[in-house]
Structures are given as structure tokens and as C-alpha cells.
Protein backbone atom coordinates (compact mmCIF):
# COMPACT_ATOMS: atom_id res chain seq x y z
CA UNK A 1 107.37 104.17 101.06
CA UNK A 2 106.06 102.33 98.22
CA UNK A 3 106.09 103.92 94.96
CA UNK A 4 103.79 103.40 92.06
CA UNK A 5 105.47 102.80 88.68
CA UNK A 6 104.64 103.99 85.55
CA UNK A 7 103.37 107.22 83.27
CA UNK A 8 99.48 106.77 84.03
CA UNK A 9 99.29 109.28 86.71
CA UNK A 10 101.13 112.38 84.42
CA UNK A 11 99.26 111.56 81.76
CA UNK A 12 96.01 111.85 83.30
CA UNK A 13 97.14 115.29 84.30
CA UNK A 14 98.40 116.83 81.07
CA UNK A 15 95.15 115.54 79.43
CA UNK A 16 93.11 116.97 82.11
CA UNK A 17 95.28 119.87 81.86
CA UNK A 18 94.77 120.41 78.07
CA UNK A 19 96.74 118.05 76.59
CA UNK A 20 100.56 117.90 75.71
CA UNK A 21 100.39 118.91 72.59
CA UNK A 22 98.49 121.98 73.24
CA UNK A 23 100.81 123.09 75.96
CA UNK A 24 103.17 122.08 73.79
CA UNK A 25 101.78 124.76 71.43
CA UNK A 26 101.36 127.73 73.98
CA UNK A 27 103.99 130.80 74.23
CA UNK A 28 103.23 133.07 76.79
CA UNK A 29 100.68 133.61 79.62
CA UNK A 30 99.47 136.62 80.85
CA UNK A 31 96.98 136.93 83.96
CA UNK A 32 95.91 139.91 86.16
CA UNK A 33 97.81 138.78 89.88
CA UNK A 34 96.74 139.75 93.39
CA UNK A 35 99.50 138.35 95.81
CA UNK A 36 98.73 139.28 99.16
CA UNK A 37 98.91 137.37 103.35
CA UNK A 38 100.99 138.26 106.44
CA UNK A 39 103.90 136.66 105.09
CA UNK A 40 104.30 139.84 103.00
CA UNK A 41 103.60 141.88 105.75
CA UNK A 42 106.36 140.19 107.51
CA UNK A 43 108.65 140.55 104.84
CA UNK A 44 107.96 144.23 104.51
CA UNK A 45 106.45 143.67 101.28
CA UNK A 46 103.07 143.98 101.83
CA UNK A 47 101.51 145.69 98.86
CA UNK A 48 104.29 144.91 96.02
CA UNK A 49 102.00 142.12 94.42
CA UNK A 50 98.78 143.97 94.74
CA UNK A 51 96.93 144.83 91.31
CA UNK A 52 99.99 143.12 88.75
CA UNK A 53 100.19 142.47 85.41
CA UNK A 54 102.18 139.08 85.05
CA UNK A 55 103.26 137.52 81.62
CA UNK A 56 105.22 134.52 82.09
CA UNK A 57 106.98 132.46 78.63
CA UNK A 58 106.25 129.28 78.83
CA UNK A 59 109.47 127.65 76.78
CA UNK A 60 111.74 129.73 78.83
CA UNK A 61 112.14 130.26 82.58
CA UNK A 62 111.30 134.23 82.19
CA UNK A 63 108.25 136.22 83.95
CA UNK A 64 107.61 140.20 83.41
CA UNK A 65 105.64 141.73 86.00
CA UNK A 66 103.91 145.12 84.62
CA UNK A 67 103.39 148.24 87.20
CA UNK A 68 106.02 145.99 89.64
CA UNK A 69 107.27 149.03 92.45
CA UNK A 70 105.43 152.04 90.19
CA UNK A 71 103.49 153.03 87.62
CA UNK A 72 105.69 152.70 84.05
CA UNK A 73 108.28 150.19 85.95
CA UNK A 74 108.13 146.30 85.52
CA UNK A 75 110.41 144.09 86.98
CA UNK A 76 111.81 140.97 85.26
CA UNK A 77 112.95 137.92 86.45
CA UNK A 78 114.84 134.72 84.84
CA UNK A 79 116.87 132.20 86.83
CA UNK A 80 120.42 133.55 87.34
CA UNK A 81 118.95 137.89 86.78
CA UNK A 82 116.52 139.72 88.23
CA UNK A 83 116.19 143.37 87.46
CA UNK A 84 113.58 146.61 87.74
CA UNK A 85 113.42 148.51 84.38
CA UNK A 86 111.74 151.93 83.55
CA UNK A 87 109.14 151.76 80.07
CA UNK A 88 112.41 152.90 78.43
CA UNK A 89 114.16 149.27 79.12
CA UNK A 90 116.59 151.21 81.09
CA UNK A 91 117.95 149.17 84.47
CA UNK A 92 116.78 150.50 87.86
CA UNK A 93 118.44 147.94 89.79
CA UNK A 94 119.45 144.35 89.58
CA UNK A 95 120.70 141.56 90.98
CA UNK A 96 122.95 138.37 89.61
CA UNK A 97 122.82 135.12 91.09
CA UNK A 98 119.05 136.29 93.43
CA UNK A 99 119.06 132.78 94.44
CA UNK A 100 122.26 133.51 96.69
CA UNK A 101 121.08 136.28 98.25
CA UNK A 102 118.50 135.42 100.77
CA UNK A 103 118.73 136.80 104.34
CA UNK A 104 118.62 134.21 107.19
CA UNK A 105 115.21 133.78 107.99
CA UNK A 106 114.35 134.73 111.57
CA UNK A 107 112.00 136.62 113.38
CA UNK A 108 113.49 140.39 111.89
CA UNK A 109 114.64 138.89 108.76
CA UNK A 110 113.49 141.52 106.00
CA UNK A 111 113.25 141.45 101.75
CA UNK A 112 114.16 144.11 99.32
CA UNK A 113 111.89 144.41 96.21
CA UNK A 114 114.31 142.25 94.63
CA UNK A 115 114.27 139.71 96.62
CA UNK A 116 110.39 139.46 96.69
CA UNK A 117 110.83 139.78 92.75
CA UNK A 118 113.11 136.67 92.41
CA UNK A 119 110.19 134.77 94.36
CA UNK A 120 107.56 135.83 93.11
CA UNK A 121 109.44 135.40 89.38
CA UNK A 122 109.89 131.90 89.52
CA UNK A 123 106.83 131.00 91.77
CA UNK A 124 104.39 132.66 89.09
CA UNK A 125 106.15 130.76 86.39
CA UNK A 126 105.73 127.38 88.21
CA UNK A 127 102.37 127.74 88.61
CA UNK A 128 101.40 129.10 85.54
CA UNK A 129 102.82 126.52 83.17
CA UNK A 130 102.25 123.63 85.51
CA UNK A 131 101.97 120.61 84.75
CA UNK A 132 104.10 121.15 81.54
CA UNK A 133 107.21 122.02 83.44
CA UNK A 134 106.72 118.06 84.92
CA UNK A 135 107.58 117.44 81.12
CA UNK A 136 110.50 119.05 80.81
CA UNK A 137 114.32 117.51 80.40
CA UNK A 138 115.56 116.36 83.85
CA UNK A 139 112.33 116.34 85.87
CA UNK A 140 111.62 113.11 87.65
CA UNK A 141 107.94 111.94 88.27
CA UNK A 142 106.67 109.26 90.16
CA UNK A 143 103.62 107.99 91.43
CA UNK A 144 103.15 107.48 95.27
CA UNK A 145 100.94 105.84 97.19
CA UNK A 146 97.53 107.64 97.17
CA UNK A 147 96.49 110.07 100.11
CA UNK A 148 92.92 110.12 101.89
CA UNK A 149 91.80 112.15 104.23
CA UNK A 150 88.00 112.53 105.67
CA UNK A 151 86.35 112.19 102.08
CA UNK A 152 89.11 113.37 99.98
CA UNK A 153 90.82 111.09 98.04
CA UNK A 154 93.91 112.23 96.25
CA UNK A 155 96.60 110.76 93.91
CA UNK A 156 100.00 112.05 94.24
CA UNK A 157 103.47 112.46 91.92
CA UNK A 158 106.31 113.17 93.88
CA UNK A 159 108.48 115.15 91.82
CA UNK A 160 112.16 116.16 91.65
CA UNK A 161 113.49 119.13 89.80
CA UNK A 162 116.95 119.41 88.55
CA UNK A 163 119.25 122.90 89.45
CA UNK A 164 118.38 124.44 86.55
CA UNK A 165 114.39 124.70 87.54
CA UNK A 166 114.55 127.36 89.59
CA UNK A 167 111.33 126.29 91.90
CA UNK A 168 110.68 125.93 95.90
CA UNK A 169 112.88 123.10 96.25
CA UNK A 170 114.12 120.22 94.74
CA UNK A 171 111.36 117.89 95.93
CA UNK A 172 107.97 118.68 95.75
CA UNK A 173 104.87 116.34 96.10
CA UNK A 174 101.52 117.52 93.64
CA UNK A 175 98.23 116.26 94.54
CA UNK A 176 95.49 115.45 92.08
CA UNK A 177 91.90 114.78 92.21
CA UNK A 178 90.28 111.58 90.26
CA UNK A 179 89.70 114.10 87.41
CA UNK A 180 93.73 114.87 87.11
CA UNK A 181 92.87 118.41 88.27
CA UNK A 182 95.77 119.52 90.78
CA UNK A 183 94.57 120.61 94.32
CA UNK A 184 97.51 120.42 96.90
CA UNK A 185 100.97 121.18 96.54
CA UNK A 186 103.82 120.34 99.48
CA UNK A 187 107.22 121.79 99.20
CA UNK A 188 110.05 123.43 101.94
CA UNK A 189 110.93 126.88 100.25
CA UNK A 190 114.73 127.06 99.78
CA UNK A 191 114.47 131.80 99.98
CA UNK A 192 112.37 131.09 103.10
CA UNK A 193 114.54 128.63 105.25
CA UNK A 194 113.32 125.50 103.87
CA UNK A 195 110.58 125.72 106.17
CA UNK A 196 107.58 122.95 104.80
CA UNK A 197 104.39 124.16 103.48
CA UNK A 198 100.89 123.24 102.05
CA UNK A 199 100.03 124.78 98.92
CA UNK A 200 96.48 124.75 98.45
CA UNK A 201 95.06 125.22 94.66
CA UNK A 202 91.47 125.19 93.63
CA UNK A 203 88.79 128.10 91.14
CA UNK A 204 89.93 126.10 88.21
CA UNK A 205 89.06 127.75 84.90
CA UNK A 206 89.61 126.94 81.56
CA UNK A 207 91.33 129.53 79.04
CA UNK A 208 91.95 128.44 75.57
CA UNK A 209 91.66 124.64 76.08
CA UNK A 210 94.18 124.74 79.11
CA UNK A 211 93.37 124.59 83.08
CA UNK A 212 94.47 127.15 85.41
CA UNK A 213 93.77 127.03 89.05
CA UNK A 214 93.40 130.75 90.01
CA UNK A 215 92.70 130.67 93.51
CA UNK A 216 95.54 129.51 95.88
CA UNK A 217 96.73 129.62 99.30
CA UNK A 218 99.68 128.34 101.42
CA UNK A 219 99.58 126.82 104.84
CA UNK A 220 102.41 126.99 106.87
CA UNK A 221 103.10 123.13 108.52
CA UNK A 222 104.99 122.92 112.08
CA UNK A 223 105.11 119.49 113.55
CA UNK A 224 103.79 117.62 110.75
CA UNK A 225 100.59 119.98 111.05
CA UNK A 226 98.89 122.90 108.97
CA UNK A 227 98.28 126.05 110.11
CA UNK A 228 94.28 127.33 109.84
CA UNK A 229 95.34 130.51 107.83
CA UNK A 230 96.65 131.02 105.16
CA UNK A 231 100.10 132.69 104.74
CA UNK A 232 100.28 133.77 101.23
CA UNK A 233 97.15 134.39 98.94
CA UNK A 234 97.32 134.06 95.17
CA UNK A 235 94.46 134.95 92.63
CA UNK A 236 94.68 135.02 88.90
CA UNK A 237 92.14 136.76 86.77
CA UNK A 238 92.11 137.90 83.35
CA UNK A 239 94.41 135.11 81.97
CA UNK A 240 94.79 135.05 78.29
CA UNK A 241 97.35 132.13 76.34
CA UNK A 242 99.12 133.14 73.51
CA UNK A 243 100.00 130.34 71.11
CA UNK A 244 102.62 129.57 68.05
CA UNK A 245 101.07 130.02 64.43
């Protein structure tokens, strides 16, 4: 496949984004989340990102969901720790190395809150801070060929992540619009059996000079095709961006 060479692409993004240097500037994130879809239900985790509090830091690879499994409980995830604390700090339960720890995915296959915390962890901080995580030390970018479809036109940066993102999976391709605003995301989630999805963004808002998409929803894709409905349903409200003095 022919790749296209060069920056341009990224930095339409950031700057459509907000900028680098304003991203650059931000410290944490916080957002009202309602994660919901029969991939949940499957999981037999159906309700356990219904109604959240999520702050999420955007330097370091660390999200805090408020209310997570009760009232006064949040659970807290960072790459290599997950864990469920009471108000008091004091540790419910944990887990070391969550990546690791992933049933086989079949037909009965089943999460524990932890599990679902570990996902939904590192997924909210992806999202969140995208696309300054496509900045950071030891993530490729690169332009591909654009992708068109009916009337949409879309530009695309295929992007690799190195182990120390904890994301989807190590390749991931973003799609943008001609303004730089993302609207598609492809990936094969590594916790779900690598199987390939569409991740579908769009209800972008601005909050403190930076663009958040805060509707999204995942397609699952079986023979090169998506599905009609959606598996996983993501909305943000309430977001607020804290930012260095």
C-alpha cells in the first residue's frame, strides 16, 4: 500500500484539535461517561459504566472512575495496576499486570469488574487525550492513502503504538475529515481476542479550546464487513479541562 510521507496530515489534526501547545498545556480531564451495548451484556457487565464520573491525566497513563461498582468506591486504573478503593483510599481489590489476565474469548467467556476496569481505564484515556497521545515518544504516524466511500471522503494516519501505550492494539488506523476532525477509528482489541472493529466517533464539542468527540460507537467487522449495530456505546457529557498555571 502506498504511504504518504510527511507531518501535514498530524498537524492538521492537533490544530483542529486545539493546537499542540494547548494540549500541551492541559492536566486532567474530567467528563460525565455513559458506557453501555450488548457487548457488556455479554460480558456480564452490563450496568458497571452507567452514570460515571471519569477523570483521566493527560501526562500520565492514569484514569479514576468515581461511583465505579458503588456509591463512595472508584476504581483506578494505570498500565501495569488496576485497583477498587473505598473514599478512604483503602484497596478493595486489585490486580497487577490486568493486561495478562484476559479470559479466552468465546461464546461463555465472562469479565470481573476488574477486568472491565482495565478496559475501560485505558480506552477512556485514549480517547480522551487523543490526538496528543499521537505526539508522544515512540508513536509512529503515517499518512495512507485516502479512503472514500459513497460521499465521504476521509484522510487516514495509520498509527503504531509502542508497549508502553497501553491501547487496543499496536496498530490502529484514525480517520479524519477535511477539517482534521477524527470520525472513524479501526483497531483488533488485544482483551477481546484481537477480533477487528470500527470505531465510529462524531457530537464533537469544544471545551476550553480543545475538541472532544462525545458520541461514539463500535461496529463489530467479520469478513472484511461492519455489523449494523453497534456493540459498545460511549457518550461524554459534562467535560471540563483542567490546565497548568
Amino acid at each position: 500500500m502506498h504511504r504518504i510521507q510527511g507531518p501535514g496530515l498530524l498537524d492538521l489534526v492537533l490544530e483542529a484539535h486545539g493546537g499542540i501547545e494547548r494540549w500541551s498545556k492541559a492536566r486532567t480531564i474530567r467528563a460525565r461517561l455513559d458506557m453501555s451495548g450488548p457487548a457488556w451484556t455479554a460480558l456480564g457487565q452490563e450496568k458497571i459504566f452507567a452514570g460515571l464520573d471519569v477523570t483521566v491525566e493527560v501526562h500520565e497513563q492514569r484514569t479514576v472512575f468515581t461511583g465505579f461498582t458503588g456509591p463512595g468506591l472508584r476504581g483506578v486504573y494505570t498500565p501495569d495496576h488496576v485497583a477498587i478503593e473505598d473514599r478512604h483510599g483503602t484497596v478493595l481489590q486489585e490486580r497487577h499486570a490486568p493486561r495478562e489476565d484476559y479470559p479466552i474469548r468465546d461464546g461463555d467467556a465472562r469479565w470481573d469488574p476488574l477486568h472491565a476496569l482495565y478496559f475501560g481505564g485505558y480506552g477512556m484515556w485514549n480517547y480522551l487525550t487523543a490526538p496528543y497521545l499521537l505526539t508522544l515518544p515512540g508513536v509512529r504516524a503515517e499518512e495512507l492513502e485516502p479512503w472514500q466511500a459513497d460521499s465521504e471522503h476521509r484522510r487516514r494516519l495509520r498509527v503504531t503504538f509502542p508497549p508502553r501505550i497501553a491501547t487496543h492494539s499496536a496498530e490502529q488506523t484514525f480517520y479524519y475529515d477535511e477539517s482534521g476532525a477524527q470520525r472513524r477509528l479501526d483497531y483488533a482489541p488485544y482483551v477481546m481476542g484481537g477480533r477487528p472493529a470500527e470505531h465510529h466517533t462524531e457530537a464533537h464539542r469544544t471545551v476550553s479550546g480543545l475538541l472532544f468527540p462525545t458520541h461514539r460507537y463500535v461496529l463489530p467487522v467479520q469478513d472484511g464487513r461492519p455489523g449494523s449495530t453497534p456493540i459498545i456505546i460511549v457518550d461524554f457529557s459534562d467535560i471540563t479541562v483542567d490546565f497548568a498555571d
